[in-house]
N, C-alpha and C. Protein backbone atom coordinates (compact mmCIF):
# COMPACT_ATOMS: atom_id res chain seq x y z
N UNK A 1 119.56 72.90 -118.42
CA UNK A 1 118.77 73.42 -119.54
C UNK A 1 118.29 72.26 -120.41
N UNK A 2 117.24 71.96 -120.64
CA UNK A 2 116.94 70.85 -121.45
C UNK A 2 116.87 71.24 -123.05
N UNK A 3 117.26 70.01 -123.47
CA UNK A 3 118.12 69.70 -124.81
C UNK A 3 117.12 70.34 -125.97
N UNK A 4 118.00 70.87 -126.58
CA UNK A 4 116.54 71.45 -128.06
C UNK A 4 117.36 71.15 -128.99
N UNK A 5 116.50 71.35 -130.39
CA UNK A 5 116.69 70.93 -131.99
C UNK A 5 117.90 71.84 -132.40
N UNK A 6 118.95 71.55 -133.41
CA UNK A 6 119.50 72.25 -133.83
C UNK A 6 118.87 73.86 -134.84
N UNK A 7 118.83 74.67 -134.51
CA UNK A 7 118.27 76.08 -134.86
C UNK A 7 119.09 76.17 -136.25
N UNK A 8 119.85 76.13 -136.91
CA UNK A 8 120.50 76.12 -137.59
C UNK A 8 119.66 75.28 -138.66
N UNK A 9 119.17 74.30 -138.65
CA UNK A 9 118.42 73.10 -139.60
C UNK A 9 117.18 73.76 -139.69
N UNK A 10 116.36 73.66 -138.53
CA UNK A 10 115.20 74.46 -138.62
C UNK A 10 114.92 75.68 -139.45
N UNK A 11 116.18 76.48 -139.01
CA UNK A 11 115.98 77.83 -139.78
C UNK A 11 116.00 77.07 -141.53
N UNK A 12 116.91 76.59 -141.90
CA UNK A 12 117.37 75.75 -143.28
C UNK A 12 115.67 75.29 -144.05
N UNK A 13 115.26 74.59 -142.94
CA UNK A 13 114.11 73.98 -143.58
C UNK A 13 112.73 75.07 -144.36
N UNK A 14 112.71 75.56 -143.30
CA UNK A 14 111.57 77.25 -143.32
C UNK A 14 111.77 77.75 -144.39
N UNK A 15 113.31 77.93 -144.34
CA UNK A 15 113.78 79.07 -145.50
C UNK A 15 113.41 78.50 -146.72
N UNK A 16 113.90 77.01 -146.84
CA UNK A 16 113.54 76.93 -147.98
C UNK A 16 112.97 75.49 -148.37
N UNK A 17 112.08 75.57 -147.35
CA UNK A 17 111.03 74.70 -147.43
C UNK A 17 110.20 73.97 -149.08
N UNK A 18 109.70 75.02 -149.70
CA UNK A 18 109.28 74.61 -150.93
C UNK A 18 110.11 74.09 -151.91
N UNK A 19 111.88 74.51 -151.86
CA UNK A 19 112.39 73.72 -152.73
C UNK A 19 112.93 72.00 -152.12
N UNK A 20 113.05 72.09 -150.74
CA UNK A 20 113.35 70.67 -150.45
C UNK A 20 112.07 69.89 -150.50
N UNK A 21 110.61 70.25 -150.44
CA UNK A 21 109.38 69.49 -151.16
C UNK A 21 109.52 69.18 -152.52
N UNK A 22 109.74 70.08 -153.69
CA UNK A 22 110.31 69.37 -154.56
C UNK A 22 110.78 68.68 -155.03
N UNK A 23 112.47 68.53 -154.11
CA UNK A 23 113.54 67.06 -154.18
C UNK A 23 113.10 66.46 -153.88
N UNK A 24 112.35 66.14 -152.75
CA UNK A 24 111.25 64.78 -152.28
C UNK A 24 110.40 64.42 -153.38
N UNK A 25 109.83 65.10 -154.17
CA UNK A 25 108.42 64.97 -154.31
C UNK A 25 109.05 64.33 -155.74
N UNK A 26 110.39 65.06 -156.30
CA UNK A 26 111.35 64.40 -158.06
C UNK A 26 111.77 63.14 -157.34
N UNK A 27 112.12 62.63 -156.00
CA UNK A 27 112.82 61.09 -155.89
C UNK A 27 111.85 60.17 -156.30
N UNK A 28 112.09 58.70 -156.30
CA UNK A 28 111.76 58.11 -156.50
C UNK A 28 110.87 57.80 -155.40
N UNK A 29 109.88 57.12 -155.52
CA UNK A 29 109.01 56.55 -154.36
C UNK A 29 109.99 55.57 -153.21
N UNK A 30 110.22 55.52 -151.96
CA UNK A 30 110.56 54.71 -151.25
C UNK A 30 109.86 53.42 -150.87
N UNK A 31 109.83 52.76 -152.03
CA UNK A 31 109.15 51.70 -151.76
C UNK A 31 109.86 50.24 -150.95
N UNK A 32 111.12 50.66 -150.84
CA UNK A 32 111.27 49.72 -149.52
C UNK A 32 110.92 49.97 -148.53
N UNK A 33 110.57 50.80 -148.12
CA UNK A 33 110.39 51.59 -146.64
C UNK A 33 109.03 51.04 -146.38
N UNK A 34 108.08 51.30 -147.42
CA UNK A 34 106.79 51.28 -147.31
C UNK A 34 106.44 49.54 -147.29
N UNK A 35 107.30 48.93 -148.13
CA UNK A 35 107.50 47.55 -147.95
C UNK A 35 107.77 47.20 -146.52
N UNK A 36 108.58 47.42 -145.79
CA UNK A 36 108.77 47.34 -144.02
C UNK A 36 107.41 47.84 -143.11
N UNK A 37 106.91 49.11 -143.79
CA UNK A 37 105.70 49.22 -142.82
C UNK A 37 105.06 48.31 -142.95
N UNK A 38 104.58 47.78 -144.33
CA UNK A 38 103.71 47.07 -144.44
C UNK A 38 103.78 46.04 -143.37
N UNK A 39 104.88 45.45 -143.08
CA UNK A 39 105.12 44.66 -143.40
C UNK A 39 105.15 44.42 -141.43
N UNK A 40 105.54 45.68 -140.54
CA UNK A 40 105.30 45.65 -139.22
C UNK A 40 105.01 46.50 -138.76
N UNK A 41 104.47 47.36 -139.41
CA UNK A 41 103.14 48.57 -138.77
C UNK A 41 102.08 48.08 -138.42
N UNK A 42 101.62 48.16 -137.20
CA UNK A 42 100.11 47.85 -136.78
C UNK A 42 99.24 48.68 -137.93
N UNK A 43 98.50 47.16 -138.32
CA UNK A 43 97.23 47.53 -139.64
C UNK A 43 96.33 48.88 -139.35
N UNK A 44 96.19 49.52 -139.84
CA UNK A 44 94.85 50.58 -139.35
C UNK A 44 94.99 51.38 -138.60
N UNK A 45 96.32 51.23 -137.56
CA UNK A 45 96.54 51.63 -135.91
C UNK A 45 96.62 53.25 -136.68
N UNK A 46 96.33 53.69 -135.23
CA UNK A 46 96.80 55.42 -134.79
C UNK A 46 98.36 55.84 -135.09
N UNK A 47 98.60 56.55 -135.68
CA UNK A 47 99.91 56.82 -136.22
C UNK A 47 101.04 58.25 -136.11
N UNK A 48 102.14 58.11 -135.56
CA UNK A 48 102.35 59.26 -136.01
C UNK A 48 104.04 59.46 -136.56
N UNK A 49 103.60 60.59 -137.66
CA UNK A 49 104.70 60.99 -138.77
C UNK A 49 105.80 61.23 -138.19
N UNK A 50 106.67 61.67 -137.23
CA UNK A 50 107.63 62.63 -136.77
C UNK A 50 108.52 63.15 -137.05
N UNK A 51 108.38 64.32 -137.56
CA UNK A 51 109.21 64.84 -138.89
C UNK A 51 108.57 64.53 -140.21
N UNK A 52 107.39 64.82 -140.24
CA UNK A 52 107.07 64.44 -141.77
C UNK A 52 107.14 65.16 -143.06
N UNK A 53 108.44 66.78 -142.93
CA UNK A 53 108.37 66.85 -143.72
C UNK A 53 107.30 67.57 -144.79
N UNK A 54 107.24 67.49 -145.61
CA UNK A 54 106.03 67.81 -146.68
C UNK A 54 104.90 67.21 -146.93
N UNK A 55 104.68 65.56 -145.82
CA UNK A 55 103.43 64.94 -145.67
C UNK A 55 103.49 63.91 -146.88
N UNK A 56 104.61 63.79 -147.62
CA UNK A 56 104.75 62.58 -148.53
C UNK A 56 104.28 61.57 -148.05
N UNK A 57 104.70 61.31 -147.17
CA UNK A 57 104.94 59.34 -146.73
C UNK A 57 103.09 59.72 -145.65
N UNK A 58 102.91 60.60 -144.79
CA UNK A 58 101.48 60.66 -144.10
C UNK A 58 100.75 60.51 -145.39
N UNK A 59 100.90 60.77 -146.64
CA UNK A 59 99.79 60.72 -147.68
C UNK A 59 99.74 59.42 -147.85
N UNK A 60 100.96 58.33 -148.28
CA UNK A 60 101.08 56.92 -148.69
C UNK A 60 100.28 56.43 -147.06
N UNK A 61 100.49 56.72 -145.77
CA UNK A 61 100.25 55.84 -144.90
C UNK A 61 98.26 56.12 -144.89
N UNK A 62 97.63 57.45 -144.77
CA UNK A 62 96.24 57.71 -145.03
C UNK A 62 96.20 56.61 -145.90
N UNK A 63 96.51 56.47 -147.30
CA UNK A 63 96.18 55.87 -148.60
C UNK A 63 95.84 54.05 -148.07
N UNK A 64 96.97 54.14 -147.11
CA UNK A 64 96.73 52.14 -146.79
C UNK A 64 95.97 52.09 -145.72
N UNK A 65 95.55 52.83 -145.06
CA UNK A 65 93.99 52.93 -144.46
C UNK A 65 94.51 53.06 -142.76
N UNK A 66 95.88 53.77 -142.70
CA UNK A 66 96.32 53.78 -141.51
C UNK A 66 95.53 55.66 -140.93
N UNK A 67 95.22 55.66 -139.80
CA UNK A 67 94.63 57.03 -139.20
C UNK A 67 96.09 57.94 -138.54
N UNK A 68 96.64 58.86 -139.44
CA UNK A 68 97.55 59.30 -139.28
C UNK A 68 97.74 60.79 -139.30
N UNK A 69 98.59 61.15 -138.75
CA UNK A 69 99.12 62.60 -138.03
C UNK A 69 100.29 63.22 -138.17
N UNK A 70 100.68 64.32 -139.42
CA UNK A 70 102.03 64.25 -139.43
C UNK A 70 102.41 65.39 -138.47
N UNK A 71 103.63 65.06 -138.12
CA UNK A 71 104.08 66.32 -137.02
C UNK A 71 105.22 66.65 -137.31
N UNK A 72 105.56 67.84 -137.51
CA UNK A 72 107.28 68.38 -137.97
C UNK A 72 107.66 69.70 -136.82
N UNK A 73 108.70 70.40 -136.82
CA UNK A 73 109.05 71.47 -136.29
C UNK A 73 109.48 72.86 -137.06
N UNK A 74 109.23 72.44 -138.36
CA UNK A 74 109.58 73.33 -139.37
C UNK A 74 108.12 73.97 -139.50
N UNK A 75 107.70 75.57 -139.71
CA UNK A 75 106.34 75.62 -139.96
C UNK A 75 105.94 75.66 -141.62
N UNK A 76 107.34 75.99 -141.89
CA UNK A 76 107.54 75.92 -143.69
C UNK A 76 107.28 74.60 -144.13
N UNK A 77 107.93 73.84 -143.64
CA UNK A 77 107.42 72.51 -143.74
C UNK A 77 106.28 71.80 -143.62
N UNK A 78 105.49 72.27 -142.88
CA UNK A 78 103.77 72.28 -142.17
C UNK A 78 103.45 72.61 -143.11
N UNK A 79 103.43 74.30 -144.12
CA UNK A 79 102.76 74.91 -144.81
C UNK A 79 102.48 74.33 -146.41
N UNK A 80 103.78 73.76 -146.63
CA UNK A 80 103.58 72.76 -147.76
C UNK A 80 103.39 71.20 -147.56
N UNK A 81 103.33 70.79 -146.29
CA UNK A 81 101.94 69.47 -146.32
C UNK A 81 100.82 70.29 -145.82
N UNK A 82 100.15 70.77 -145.59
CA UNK A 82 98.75 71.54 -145.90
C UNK A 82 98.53 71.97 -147.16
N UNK A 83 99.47 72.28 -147.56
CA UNK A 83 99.10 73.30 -149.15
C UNK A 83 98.96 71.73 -149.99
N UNK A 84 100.03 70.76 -150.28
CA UNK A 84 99.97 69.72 -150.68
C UNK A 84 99.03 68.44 -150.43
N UNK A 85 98.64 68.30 -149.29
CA UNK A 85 97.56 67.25 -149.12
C UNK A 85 96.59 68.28 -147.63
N UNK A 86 95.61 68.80 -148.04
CA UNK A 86 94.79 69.64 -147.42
C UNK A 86 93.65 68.80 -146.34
N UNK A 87 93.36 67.56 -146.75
CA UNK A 87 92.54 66.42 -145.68
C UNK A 87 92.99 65.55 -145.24
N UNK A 88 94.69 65.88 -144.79
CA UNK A 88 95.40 65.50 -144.18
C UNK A 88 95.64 66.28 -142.48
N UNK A 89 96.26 65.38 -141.77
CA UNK A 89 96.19 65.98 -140.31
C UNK A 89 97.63 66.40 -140.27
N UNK A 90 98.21 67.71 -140.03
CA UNK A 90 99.52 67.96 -139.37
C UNK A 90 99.47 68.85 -137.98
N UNK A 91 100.64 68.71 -137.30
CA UNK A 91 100.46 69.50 -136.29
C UNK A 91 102.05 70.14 -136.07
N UNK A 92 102.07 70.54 -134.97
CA UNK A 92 103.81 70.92 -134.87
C UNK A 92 104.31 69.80 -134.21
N UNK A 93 105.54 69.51 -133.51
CA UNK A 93 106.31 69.24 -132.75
C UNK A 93 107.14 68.92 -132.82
N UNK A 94 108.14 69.15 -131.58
CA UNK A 94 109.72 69.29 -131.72
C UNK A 94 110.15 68.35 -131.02
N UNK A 95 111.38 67.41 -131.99
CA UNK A 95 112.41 66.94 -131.23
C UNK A 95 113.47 67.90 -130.34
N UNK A 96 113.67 67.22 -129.35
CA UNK A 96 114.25 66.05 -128.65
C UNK A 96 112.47 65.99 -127.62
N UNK A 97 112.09 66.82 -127.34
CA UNK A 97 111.19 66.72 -126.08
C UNK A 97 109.57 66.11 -126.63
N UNK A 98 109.60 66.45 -127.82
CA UNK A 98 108.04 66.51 -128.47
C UNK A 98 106.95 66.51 -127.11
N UNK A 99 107.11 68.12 -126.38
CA UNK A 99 106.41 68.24 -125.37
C UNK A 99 104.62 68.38 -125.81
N UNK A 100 104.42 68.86 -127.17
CA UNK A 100 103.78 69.15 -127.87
C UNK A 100 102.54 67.75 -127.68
N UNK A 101 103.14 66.76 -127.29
CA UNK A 101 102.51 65.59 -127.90
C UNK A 101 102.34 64.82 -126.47
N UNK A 102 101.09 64.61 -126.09
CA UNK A 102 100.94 64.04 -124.58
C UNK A 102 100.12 62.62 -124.86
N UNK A 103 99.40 62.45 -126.16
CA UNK A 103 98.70 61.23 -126.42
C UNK A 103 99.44 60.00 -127.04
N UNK A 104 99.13 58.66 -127.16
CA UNK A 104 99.76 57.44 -127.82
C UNK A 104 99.55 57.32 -128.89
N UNK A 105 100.56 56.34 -129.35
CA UNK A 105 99.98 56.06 -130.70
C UNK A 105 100.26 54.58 -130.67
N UNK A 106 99.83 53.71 -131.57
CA UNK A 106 100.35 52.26 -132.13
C UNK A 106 101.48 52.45 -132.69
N UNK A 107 101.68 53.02 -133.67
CA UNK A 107 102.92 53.37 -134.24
C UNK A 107 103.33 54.35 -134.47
N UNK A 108 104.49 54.72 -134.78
CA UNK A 108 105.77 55.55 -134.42
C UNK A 108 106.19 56.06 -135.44
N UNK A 109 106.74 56.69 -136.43
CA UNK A 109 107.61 56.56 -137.55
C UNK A 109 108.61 58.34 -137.46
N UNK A 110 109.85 57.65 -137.13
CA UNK A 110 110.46 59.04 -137.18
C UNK A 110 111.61 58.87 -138.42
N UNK A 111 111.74 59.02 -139.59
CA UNK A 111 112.22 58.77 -141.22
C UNK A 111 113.38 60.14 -140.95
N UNK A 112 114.36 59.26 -141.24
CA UNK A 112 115.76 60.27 -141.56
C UNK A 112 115.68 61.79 -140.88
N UNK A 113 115.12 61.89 -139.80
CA UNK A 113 115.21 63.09 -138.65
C UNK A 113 116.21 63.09 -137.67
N UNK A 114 116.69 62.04 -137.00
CA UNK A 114 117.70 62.27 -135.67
C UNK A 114 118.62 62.26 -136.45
N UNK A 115 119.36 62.53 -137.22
CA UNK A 115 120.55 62.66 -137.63
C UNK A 115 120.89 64.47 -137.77
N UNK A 116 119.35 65.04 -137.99
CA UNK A 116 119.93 66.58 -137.45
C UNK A 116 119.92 66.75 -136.47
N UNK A 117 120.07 66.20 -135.59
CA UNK A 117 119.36 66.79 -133.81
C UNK A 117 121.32 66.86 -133.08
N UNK A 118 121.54 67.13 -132.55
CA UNK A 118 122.81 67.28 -131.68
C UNK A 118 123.11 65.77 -131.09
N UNK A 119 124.44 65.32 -131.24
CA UNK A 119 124.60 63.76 -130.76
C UNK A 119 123.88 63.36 -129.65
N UNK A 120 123.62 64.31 -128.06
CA UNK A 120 123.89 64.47 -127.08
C UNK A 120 122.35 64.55 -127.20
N UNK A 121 121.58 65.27 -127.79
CA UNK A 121 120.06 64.94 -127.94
C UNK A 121 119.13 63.58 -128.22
N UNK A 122 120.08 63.31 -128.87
CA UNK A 122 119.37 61.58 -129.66
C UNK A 122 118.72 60.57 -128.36
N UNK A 123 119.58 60.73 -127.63
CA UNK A 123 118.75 59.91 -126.43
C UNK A 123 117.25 60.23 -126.14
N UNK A 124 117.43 61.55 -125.91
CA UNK A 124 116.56 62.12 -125.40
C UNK A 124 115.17 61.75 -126.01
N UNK A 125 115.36 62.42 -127.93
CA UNK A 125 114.52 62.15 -128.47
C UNK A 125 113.63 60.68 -128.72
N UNK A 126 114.76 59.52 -128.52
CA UNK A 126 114.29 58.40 -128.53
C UNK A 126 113.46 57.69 -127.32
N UNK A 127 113.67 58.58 -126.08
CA UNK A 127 112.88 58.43 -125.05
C UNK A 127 111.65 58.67 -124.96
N UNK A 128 112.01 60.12 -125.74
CA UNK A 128 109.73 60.82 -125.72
C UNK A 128 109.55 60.15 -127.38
N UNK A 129 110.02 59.48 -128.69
CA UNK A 129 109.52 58.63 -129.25
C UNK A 129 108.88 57.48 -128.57
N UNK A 130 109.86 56.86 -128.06
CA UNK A 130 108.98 55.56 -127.31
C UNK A 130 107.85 56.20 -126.13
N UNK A 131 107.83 57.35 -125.82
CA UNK A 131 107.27 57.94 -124.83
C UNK A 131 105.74 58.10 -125.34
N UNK A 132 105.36 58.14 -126.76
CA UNK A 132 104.36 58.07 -127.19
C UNK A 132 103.54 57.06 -127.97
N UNK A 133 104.25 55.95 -127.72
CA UNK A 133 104.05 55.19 -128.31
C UNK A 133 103.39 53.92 -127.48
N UNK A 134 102.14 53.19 -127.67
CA UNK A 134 101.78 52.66 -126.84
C UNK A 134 102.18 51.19 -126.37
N UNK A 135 101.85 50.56 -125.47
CA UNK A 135 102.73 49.01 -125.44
C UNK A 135 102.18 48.31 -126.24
N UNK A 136 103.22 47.41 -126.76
CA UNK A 136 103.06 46.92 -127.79
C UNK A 136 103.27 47.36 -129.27
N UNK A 137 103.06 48.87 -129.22
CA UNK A 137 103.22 49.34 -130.79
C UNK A 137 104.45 49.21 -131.33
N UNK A 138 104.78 49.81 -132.87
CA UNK A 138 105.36 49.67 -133.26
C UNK A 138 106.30 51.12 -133.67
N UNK A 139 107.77 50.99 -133.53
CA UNK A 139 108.69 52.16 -133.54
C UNK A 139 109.41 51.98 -135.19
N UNK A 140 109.54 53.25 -135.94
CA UNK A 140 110.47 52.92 -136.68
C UNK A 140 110.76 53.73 -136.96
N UNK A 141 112.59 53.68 -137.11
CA UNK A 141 113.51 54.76 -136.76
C UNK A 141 114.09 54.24 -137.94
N UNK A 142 114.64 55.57 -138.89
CA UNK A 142 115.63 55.72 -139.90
C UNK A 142 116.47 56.95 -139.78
N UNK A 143 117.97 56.70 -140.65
CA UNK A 143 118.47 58.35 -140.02
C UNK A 143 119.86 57.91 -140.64
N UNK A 144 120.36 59.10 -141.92
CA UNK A 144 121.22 59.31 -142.52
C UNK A 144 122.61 58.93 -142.16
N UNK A 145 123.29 57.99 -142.23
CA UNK A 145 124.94 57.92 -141.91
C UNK A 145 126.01 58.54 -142.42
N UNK A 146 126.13 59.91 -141.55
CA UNK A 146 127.52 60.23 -141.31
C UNK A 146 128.69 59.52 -140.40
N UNK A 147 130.13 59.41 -141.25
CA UNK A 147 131.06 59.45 -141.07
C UNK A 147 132.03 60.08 -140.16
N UNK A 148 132.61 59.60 -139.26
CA UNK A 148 133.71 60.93 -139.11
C UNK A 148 133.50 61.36 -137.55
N UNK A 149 133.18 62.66 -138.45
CA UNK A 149 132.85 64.26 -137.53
C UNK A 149 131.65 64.12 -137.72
N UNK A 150 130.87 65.26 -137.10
CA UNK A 150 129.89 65.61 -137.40
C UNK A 150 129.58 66.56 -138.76
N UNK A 151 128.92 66.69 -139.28
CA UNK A 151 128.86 67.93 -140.86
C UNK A 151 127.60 68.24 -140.82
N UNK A 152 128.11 69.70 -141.35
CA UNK A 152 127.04 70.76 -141.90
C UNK A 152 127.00 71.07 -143.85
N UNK A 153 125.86 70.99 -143.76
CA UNK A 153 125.39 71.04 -146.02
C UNK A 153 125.80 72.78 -145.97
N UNK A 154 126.25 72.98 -146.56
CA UNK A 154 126.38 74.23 -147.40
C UNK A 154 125.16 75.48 -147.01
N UNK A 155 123.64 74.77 -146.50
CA UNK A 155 122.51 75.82 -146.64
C UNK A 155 122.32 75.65 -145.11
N UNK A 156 123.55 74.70 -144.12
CA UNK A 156 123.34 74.86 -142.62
C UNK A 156 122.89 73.74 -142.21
N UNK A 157 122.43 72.77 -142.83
CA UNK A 157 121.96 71.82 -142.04
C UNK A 157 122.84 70.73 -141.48
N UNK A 158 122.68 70.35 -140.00
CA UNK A 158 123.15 68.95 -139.34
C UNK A 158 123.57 68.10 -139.81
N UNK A 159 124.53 66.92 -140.06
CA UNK A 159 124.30 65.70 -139.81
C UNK A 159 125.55 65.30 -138.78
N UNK A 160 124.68 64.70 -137.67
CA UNK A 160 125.58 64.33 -136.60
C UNK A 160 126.42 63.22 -137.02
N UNK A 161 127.63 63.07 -136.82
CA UNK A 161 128.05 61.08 -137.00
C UNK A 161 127.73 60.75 -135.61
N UNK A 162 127.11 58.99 -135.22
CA UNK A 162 127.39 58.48 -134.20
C UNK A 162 126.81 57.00 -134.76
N UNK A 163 127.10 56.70 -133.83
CA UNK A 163 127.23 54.83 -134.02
C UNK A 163 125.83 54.17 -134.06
N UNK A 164 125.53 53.49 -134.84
CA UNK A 164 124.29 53.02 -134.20
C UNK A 164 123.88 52.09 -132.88
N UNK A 165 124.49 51.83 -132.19
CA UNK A 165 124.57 51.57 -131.04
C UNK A 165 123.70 52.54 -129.99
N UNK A 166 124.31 53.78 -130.44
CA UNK A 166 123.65 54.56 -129.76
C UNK A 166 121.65 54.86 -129.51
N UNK A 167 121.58 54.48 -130.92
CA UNK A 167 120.15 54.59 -130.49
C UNK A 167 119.95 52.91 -130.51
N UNK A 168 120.21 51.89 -130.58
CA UNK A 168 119.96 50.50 -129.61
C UNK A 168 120.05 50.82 -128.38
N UNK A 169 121.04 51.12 -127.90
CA UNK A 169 121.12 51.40 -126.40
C UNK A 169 119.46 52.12 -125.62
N UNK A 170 119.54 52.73 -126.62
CA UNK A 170 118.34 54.13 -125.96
C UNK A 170 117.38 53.38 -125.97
N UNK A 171 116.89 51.80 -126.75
CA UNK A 171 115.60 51.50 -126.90
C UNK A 171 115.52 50.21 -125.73
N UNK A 172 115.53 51.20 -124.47
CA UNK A 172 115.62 49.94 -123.54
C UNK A 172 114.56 49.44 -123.29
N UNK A 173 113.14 49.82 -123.63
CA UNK A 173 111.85 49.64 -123.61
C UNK A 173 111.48 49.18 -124.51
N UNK A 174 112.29 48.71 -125.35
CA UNK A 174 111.42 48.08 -126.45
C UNK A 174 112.67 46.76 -127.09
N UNK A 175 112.00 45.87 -127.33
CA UNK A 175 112.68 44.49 -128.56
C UNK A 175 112.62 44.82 -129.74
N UNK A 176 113.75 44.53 -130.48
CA UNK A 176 114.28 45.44 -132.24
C UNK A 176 113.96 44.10 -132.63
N UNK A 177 112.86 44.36 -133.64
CA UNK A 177 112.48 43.20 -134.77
C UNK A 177 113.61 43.13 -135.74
N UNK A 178 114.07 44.49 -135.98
CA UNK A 178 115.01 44.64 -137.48
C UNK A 178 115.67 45.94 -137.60
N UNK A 179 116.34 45.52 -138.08
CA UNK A 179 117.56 46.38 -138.28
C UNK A 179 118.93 46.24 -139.77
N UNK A 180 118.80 47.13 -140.33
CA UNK A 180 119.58 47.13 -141.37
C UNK A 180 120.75 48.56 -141.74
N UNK A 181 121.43 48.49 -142.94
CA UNK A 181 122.49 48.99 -143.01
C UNK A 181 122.49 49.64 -144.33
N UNK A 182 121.87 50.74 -145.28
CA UNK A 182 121.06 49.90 -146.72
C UNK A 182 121.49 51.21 -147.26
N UNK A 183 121.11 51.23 -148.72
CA UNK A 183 121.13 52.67 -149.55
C UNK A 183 120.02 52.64 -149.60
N UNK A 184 119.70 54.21 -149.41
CA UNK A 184 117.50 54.34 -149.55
C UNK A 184 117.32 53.87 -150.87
N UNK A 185 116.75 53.61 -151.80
CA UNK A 185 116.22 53.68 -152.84
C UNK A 185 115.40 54.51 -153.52
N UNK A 186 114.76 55.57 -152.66
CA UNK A 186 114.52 56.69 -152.66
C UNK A 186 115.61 57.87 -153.31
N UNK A 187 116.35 58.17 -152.10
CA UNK A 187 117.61 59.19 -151.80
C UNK A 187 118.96 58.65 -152.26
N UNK A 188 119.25 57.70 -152.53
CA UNK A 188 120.30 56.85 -152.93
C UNK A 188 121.41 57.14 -151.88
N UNK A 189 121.00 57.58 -150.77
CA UNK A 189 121.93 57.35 -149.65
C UNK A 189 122.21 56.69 -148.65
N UNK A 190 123.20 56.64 -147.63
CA UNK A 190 123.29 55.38 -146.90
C UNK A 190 122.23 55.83 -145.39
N UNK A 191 121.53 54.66 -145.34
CA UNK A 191 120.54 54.88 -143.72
C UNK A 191 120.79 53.52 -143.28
N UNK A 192 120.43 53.69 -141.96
CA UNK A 192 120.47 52.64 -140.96
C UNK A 192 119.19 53.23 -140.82
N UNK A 193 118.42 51.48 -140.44
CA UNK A 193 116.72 51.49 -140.32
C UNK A 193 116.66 50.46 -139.00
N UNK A 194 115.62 50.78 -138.07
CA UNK A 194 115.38 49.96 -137.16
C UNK A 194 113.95 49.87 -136.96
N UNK A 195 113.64 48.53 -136.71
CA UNK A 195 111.76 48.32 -136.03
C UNK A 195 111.92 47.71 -134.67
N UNK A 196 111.37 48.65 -134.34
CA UNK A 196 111.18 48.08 -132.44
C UNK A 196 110.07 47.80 -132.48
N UNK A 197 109.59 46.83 -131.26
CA UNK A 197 108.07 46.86 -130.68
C UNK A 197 108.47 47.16 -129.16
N UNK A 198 107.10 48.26 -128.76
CA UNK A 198 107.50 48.07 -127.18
C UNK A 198 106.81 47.40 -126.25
N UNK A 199 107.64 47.47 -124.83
CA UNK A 199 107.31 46.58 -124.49
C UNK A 199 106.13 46.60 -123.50
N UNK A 200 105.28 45.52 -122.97
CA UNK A 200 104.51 45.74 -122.49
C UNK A 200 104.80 46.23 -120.74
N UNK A 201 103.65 47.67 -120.53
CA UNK A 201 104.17 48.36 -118.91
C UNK A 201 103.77 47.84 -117.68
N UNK A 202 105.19 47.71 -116.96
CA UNK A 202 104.84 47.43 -115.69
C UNK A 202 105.27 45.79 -115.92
């Protein structure tokens, strides 16, 4: 049976989609983050969001003149980046398979998403990430650190623990420019951030 999203998060997000746009929208700007794209995102390139959420960060990446696409699996989530930035591009798609998605991009950006997905999925998902991503582009992966066990928030949602190793391992197609260990500045929580480039095919 091939691997799907935790249903449990999904449902979480839908339900109550408009108030977790809010908490995003009261944090602070993530301006380290946006400091790293800058900084190894292909300029201008074709882009895509994965998991974007409420279309925050697709609005900052449009704004620096990147041609971008946000894609989530939540449709609640869809409905308030449309309602919120309306000449913006979203579409659906789902981790682990993002079957949804058959074209490339230059760059990649999947922001604090695999940490809901099932341990045992993460591979997967990091396969059809790099799977869309063209040679040479650029990958960048962030994703909440749990401890432990795995845990569930109070309103149902995921967070898997696993090592970061695990998604190094998975990026056998691609060379990690960077990698860190950090509190968002955003969320004031702990993420592990990585930039891959991949590699060129064949």
């Amino acid at each position: 049976m091939p691997l799907q999203p935790d249903s449990t998060t999904l449902d979480a997000y839908t339900r109550d989609a408009a108030r977790y746009s809010r908490e995003w929208l009261d944090q602070p700007p993530p301006d380290d983050m946006y400091a790293l794209w800058e900084a190894h995102l292909l300029p201008a390139g074709k882009t895509a969001d994965i998991g974007c959420g409420n279309g925050r960060d697709v609005a900052w990446l449009a704004a620096h003149g990147y041609r971008v696409t946000g894609f989530d699996a939540s449709e609640g989530l869809l409905d308030e980046a449309r309602r919120l930035y309306p000449q913006l591009a979203f579409r659906t798609a789902t981790l682990p398979s993002l079957a949804e998605i058959d074209e490339q991009y230059d760059n990649v950006i999947c922001e604090t998403v695999l940490m809901h997905l099932p341990v045992e999925a993460i591979p997967d998902a990091i396969d059809n990430l790099v799977r869309i991503l063209r040679p040479h582009g650029m990958l960048y992966l962030s994703w909440r650190v749990t401890q432990g066990a795995d845990a569930r928030q109070p309103d149902g949602r995921l967070y898997s623990a696993f090592e970061p190793a695990l998604i190094a391992d998975a990026l056998t197609d691609c060379v990690i420019l960077f990698a860190d260990d950090t509190t968002s500045a955003s969320s004031g929580k702990r993420v592990c951030r990585i930039i891959a480039a991949k590699r060129s095919e064949g």
